[in-house]
PDB file of N, CA and C in Angstrom:
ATOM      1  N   UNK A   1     -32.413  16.508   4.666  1.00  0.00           N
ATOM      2  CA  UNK A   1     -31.828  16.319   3.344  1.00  0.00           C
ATOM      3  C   UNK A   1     -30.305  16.182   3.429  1.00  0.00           C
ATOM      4  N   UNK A   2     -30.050  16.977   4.506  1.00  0.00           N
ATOM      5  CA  UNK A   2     -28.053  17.214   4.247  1.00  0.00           C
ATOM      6  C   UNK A   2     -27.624  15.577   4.869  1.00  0.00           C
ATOM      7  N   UNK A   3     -28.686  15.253   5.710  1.00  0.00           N
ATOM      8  CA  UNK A   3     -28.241  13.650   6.179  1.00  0.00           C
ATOM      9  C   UNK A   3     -28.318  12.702   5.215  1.00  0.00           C
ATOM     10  N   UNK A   4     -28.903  12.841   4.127  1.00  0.00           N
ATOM     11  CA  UNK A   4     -28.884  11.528   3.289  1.00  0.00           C
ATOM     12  C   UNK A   4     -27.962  11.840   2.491  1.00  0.00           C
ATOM     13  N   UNK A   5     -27.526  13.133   2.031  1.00  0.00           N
ATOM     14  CA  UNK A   5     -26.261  13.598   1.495  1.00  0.00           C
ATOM     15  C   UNK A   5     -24.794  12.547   2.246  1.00  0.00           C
ATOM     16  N   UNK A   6     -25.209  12.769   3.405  1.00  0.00           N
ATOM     17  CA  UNK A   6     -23.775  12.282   4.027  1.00  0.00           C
ATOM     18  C   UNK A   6     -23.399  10.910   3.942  1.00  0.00           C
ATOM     19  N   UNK A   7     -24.616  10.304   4.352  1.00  0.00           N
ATOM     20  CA  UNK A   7     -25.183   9.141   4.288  1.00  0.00           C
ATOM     21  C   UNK A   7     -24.409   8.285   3.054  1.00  0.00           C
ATOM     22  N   UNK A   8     -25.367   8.846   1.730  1.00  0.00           N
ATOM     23  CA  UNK A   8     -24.581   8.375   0.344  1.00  0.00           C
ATOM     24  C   UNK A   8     -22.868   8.579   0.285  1.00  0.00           C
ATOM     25  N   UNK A   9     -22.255   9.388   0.685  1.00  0.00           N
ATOM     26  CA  UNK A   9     -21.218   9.568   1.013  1.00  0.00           C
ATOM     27  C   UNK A   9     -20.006   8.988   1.545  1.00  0.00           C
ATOM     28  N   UNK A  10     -20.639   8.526   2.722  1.00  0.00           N
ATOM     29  CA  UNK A  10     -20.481   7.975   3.557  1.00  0.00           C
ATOM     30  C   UNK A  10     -20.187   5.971   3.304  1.00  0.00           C
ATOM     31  N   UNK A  11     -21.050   5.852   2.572  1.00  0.00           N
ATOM     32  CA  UNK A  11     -21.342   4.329   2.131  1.00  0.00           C
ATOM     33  C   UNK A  11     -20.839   4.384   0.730  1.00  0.00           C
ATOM     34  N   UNK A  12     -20.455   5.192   0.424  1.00  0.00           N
ATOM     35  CA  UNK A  12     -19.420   5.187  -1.019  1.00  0.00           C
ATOM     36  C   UNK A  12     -18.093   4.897  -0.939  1.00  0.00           C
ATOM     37  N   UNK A  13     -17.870   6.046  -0.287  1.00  0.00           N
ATOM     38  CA  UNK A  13     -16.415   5.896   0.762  1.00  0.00           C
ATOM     39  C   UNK A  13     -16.154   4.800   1.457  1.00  0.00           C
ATOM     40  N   UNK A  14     -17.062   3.918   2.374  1.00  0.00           N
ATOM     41  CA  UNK A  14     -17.189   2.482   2.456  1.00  0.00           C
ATOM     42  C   UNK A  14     -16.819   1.429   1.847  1.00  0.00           C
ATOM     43  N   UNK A  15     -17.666   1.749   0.783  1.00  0.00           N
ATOM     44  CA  UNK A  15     -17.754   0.267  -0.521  1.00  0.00           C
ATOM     45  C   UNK A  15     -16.183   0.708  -1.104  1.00  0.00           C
ATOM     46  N   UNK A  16     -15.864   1.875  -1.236  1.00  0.00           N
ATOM     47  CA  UNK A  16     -14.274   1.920  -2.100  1.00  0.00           C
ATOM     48  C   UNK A  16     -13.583   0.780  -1.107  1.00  0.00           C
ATOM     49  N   UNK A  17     -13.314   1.770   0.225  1.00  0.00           N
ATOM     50  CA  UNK A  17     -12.332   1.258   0.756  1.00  0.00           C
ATOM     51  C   UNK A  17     -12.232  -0.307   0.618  1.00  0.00           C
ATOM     52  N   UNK A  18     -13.708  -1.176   1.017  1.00  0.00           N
ATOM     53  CA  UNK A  18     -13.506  -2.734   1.239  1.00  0.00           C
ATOM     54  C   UNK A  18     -13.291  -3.146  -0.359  1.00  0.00           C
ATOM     55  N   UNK A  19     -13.677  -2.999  -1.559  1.00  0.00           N
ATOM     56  CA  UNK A  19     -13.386  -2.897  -2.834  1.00  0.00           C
ATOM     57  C   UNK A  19     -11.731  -3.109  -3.314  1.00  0.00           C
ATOM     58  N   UNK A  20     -10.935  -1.693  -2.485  1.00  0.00           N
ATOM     59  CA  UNK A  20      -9.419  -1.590  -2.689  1.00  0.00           C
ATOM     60  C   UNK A  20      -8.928  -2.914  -1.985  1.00  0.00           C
ATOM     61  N   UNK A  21      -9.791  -2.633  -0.416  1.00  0.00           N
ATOM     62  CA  UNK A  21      -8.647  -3.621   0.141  1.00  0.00           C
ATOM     63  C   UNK A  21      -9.250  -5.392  -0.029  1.00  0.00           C
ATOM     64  N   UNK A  22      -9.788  -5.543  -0.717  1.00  0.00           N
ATOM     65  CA  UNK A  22     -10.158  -6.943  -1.149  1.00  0.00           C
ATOM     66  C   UNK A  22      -9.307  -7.543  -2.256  1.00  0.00           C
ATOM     67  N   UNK A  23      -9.185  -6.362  -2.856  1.00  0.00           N
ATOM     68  CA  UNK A  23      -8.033  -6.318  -4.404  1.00  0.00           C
ATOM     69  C   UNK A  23      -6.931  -6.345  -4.107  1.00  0.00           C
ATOM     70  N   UNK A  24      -6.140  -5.314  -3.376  1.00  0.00           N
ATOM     71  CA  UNK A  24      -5.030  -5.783  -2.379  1.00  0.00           C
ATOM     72  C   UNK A  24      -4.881  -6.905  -1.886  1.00  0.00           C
ATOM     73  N   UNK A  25      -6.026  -7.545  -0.724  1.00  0.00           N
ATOM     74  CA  UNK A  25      -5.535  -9.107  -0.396  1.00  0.00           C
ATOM     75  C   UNK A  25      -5.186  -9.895  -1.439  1.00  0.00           C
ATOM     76  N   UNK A  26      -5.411  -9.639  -2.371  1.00  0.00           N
ATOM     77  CA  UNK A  26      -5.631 -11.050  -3.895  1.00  0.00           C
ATOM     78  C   UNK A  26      -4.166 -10.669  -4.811  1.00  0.00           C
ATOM     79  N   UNK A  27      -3.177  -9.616  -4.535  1.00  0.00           N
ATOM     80  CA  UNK A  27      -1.990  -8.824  -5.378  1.00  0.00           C
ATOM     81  C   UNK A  27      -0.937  -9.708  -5.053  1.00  0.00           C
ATOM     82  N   UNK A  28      -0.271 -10.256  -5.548  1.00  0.00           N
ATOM     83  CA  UNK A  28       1.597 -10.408  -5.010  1.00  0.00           C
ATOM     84  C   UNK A  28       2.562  -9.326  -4.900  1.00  0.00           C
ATOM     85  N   UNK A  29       3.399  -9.751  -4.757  1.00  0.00           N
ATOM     86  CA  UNK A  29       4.513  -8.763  -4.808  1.00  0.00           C
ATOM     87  C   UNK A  29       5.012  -8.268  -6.219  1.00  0.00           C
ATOM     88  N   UNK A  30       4.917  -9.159  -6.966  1.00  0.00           N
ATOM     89  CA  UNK A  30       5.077  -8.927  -8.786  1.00  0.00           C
ATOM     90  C   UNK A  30       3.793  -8.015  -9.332  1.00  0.00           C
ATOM     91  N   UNK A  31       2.532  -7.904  -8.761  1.00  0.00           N
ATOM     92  CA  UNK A  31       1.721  -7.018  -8.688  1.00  0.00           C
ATOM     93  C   UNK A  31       1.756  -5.866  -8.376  1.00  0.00           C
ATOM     94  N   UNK A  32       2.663  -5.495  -7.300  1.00  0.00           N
ATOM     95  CA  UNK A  32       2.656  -4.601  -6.481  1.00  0.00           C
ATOM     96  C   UNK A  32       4.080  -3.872  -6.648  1.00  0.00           C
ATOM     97  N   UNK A  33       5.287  -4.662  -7.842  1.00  0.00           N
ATOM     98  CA  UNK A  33       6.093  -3.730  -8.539  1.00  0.00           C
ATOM     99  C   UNK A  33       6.291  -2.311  -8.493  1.00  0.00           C
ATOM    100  N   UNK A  34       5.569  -1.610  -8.594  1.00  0.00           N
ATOM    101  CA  UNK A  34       5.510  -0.065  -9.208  1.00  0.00           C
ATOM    102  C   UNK A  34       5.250   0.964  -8.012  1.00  0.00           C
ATOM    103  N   UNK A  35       4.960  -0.177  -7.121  1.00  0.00           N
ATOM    104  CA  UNK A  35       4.361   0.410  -5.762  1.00  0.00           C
ATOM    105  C   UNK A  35       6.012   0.416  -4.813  1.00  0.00           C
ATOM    106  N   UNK A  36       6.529  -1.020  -5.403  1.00  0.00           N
ATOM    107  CA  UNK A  36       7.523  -1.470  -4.316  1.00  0.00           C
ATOM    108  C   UNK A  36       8.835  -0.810  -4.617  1.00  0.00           C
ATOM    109  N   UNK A  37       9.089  -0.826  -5.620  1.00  0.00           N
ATOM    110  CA  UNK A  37      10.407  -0.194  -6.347  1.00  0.00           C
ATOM    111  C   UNK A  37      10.579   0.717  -5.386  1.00  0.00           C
ATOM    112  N   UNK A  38      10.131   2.167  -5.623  1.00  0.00           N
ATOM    113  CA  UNK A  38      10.674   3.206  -5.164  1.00  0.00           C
ATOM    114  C   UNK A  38      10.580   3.794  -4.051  1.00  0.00           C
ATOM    115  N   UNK A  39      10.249   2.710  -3.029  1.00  0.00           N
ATOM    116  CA  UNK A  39      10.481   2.532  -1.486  1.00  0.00           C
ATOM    117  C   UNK A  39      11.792   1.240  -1.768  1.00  0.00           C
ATOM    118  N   UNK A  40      12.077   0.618  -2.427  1.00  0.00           N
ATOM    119  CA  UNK A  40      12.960   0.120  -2.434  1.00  0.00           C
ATOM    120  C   UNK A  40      14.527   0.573  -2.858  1.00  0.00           C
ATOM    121  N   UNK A  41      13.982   1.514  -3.571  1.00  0.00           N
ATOM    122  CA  UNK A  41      15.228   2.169  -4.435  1.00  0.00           C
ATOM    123  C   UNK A  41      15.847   3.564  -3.543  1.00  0.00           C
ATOM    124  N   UNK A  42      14.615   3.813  -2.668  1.00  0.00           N
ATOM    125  CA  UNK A  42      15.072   4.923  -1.529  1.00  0.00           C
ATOM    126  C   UNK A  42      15.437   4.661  -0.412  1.00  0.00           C
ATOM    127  N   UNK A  43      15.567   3.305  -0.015  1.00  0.00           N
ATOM    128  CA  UNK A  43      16.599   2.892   1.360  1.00  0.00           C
ATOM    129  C   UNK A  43      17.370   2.609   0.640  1.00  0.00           C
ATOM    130  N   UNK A  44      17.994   2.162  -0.808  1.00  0.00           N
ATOM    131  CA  UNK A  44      19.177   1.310  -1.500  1.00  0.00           C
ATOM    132  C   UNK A  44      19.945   2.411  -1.110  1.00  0.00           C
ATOM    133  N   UNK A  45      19.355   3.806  -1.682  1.00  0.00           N
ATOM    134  CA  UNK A  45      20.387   5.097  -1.783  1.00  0.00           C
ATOM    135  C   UNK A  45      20.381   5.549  -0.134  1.00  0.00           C
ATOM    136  N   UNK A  46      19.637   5.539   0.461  1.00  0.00           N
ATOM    137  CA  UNK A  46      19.876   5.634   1.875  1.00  0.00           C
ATOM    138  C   UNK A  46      20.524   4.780   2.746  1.00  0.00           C
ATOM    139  N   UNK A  47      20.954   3.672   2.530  1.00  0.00           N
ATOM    140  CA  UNK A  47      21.338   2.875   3.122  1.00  0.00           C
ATOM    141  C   UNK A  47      22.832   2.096   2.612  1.00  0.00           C
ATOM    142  N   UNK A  48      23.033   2.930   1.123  1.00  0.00           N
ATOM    143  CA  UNK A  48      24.093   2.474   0.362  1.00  0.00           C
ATOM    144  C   UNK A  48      24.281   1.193  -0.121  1.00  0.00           C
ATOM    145  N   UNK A  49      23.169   0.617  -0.166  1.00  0.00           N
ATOM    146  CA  UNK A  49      23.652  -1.166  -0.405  1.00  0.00           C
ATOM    147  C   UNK A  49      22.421  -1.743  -1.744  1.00  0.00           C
ATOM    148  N   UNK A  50      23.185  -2.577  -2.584  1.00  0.00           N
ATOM    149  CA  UNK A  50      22.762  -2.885  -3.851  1.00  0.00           C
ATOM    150  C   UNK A  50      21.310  -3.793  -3.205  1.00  0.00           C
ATOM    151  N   UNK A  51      20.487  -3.818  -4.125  1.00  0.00           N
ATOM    152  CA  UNK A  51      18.955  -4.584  -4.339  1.00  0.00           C
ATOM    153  C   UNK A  51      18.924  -5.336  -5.047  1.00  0.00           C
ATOM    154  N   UNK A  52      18.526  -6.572  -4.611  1.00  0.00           N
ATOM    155  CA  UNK A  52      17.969  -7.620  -5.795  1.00  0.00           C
ATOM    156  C   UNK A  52      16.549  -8.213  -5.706  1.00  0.00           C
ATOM    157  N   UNK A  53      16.173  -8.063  -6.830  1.00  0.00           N
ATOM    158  CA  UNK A  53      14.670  -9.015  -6.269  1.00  0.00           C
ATOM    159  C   UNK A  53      14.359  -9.897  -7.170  1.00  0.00           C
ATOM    160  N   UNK A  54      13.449 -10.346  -5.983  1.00  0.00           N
ATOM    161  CA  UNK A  54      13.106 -11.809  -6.223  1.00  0.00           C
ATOM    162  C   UNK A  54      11.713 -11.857  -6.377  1.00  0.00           C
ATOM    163  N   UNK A  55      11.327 -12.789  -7.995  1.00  0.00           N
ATOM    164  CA  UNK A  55       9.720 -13.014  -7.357  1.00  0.00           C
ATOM    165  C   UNK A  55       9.304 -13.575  -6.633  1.00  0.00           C
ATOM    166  N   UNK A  56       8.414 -13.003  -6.590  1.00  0.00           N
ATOM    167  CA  UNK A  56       7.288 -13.441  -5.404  1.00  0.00           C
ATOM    168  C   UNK A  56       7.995 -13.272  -3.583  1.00  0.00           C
ATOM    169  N   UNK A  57       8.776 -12.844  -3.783  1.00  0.00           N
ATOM    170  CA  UNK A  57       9.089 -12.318  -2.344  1.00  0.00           C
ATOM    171  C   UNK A  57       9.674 -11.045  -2.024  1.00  0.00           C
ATOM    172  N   UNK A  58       9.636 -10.210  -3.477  1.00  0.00           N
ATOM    173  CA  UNK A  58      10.079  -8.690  -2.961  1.00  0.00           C
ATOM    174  C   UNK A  58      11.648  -8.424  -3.469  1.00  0.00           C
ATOM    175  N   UNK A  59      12.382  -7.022  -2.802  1.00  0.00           N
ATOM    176  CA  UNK A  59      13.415  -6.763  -3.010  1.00  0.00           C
ATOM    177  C   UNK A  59      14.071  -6.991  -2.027  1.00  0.00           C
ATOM    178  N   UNK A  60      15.050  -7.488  -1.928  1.00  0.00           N
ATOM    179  CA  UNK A  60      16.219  -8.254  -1.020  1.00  0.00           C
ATOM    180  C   UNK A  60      17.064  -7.208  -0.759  1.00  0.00           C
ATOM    181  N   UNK A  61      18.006  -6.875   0.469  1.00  0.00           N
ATOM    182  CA  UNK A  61      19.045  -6.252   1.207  1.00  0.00           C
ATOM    183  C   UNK A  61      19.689  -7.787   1.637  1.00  0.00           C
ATOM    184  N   UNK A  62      20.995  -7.837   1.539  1.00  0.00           N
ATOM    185  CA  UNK A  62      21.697  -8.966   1.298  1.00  0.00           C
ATOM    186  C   UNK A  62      22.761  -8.650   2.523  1.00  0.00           C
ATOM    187  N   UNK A  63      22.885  -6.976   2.474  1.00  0.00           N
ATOM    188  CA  UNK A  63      23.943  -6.670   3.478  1.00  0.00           C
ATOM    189  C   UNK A  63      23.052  -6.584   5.512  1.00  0.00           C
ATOM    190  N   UNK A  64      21.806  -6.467   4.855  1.00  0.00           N
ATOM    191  CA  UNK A  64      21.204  -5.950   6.002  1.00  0.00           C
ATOM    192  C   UNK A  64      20.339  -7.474   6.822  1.00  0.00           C
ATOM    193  N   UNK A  65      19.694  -8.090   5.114  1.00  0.00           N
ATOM    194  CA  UNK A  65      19.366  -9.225   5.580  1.00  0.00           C
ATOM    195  C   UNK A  65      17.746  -8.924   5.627  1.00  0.00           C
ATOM    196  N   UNK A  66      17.114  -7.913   4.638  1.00  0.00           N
ATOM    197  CA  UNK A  66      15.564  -7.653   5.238  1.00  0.00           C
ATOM    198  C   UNK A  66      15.251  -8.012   3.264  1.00  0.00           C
ATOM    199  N   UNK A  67      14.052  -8.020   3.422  1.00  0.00           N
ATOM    200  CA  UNK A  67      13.024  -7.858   2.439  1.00  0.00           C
ATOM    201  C   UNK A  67      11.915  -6.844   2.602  1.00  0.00           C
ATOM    202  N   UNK A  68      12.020  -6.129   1.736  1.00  0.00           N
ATOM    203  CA  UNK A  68      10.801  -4.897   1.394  1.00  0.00           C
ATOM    204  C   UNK A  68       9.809  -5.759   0.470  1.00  0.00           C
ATOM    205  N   UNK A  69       8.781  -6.154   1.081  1.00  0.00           N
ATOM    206  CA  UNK A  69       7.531  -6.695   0.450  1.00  0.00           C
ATOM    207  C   UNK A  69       6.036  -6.402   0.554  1.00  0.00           C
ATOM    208  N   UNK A  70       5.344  -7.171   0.021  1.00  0.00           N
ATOM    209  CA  UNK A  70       3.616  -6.324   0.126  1.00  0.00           C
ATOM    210  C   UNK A  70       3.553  -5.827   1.715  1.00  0.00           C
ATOM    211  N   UNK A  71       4.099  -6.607   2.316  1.00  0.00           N
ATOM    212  CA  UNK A  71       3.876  -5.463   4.420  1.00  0.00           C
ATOM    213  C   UNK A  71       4.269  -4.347   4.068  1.00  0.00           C
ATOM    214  N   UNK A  72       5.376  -4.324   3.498  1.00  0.00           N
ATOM    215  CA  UNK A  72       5.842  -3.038   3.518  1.00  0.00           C
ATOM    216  C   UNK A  72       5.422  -1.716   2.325  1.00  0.00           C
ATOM    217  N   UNK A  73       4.146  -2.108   1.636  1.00  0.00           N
ATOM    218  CA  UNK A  73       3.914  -1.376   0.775  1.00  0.00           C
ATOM    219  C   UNK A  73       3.221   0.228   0.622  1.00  0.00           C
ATOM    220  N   UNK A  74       2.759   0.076   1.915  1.00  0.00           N
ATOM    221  CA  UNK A  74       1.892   1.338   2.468  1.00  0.00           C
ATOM    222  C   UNK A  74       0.935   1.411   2.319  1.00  0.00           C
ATOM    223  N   UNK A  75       0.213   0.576   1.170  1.00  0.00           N
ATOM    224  CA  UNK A  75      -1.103   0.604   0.871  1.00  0.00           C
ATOM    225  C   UNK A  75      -2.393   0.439   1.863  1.00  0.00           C
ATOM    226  N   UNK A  76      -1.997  -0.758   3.119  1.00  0.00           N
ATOM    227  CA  UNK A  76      -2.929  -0.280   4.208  1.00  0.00           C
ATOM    228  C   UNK A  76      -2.645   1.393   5.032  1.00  0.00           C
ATOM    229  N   UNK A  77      -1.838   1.920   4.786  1.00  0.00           N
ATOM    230  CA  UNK A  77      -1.618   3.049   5.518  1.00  0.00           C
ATOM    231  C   UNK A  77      -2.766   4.172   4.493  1.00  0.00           C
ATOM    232  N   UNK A  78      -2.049   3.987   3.654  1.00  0.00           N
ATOM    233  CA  UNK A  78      -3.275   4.948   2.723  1.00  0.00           C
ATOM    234  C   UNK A  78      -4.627   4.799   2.516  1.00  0.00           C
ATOM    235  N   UNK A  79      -5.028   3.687   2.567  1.00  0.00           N
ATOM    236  CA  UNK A  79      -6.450   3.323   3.120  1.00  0.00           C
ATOM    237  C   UNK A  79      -6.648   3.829   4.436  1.00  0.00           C
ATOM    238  N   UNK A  80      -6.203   3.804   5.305  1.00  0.00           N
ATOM    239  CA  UNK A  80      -6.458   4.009   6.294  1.00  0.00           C
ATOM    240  C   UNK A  80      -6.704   5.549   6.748  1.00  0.00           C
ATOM    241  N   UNK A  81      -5.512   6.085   6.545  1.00  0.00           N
ATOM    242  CA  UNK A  81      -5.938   7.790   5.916  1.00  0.00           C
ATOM    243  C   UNK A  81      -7.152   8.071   5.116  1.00  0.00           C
ATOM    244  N   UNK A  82      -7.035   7.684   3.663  1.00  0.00           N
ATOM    245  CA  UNK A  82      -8.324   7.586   2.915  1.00  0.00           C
ATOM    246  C   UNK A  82      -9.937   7.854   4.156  1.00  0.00           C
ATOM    247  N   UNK A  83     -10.086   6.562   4.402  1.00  0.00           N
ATOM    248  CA  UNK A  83     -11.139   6.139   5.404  1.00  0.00           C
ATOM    249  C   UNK A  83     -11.008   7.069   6.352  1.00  0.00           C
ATOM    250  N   UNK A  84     -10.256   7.546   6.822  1.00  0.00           N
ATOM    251  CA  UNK A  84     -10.041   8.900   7.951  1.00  0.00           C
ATOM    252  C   UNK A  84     -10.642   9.821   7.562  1.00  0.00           C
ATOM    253  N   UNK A  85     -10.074  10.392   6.413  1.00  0.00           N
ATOM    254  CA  UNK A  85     -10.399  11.606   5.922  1.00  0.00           C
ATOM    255  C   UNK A  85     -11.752  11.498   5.579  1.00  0.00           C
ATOM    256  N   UNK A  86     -12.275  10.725   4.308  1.00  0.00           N
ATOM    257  CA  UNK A  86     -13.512  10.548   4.467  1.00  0.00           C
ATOM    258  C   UNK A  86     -14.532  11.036   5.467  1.00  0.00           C
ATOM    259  N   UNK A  87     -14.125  10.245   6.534  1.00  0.00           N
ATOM    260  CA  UNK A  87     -15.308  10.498   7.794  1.00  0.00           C
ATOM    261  C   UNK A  87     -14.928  11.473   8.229  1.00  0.00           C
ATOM    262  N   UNK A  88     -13.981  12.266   8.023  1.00  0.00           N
ATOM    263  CA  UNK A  88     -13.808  13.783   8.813  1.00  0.00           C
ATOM    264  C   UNK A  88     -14.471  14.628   8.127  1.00  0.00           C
ATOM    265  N   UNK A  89     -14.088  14.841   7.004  1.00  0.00           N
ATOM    266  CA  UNK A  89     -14.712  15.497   5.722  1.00  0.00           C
ATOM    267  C   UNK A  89     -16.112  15.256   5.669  1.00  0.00           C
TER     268      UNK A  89
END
């Protein structure tokens, strides 16, 4: 019994993850706003240098020369944890 427990569990935790990250592939960066900002707004103050952004390609460093965009959003990292934990748990 405790195996089909896990089982269901198991394949729940599954279907989320490919679910999130299918929805993710299909987001822009204008999507992903609320996510990007305040990884953006915490190197501005760490790094001392003004932000501008641009759609569809993120927030700009002008002094540094980088873009903070959907790569840089973390969202595969937290899936990835997610899916970790899951199967540990």
């Amino acid at each position: 019994m405790r195996k089909n427990k896990n089982l269901l569990f198991f394949i729940i935790s599954a279907l989320i993850f490919i679910i999130v990250k299918f929805v993710y592939q299909t987001l822009s960066n204008d999507d992903l706003f609320l996510i990007l900002y305040p990884t953006a707004k915490f190197v501005a103050l760490f790094v001392g240098s003004p932000i501008e952004y641009f759609a569809n390609s993120g927030f700009y460093f002008r002094e540094f020369n980088i873009i903070i965009n959907k790569s840089c959003s973390g969202v595969n990292f937290a899936l990835l944890c997610y899916i970790m934990t899951a199967f540990i748990v």
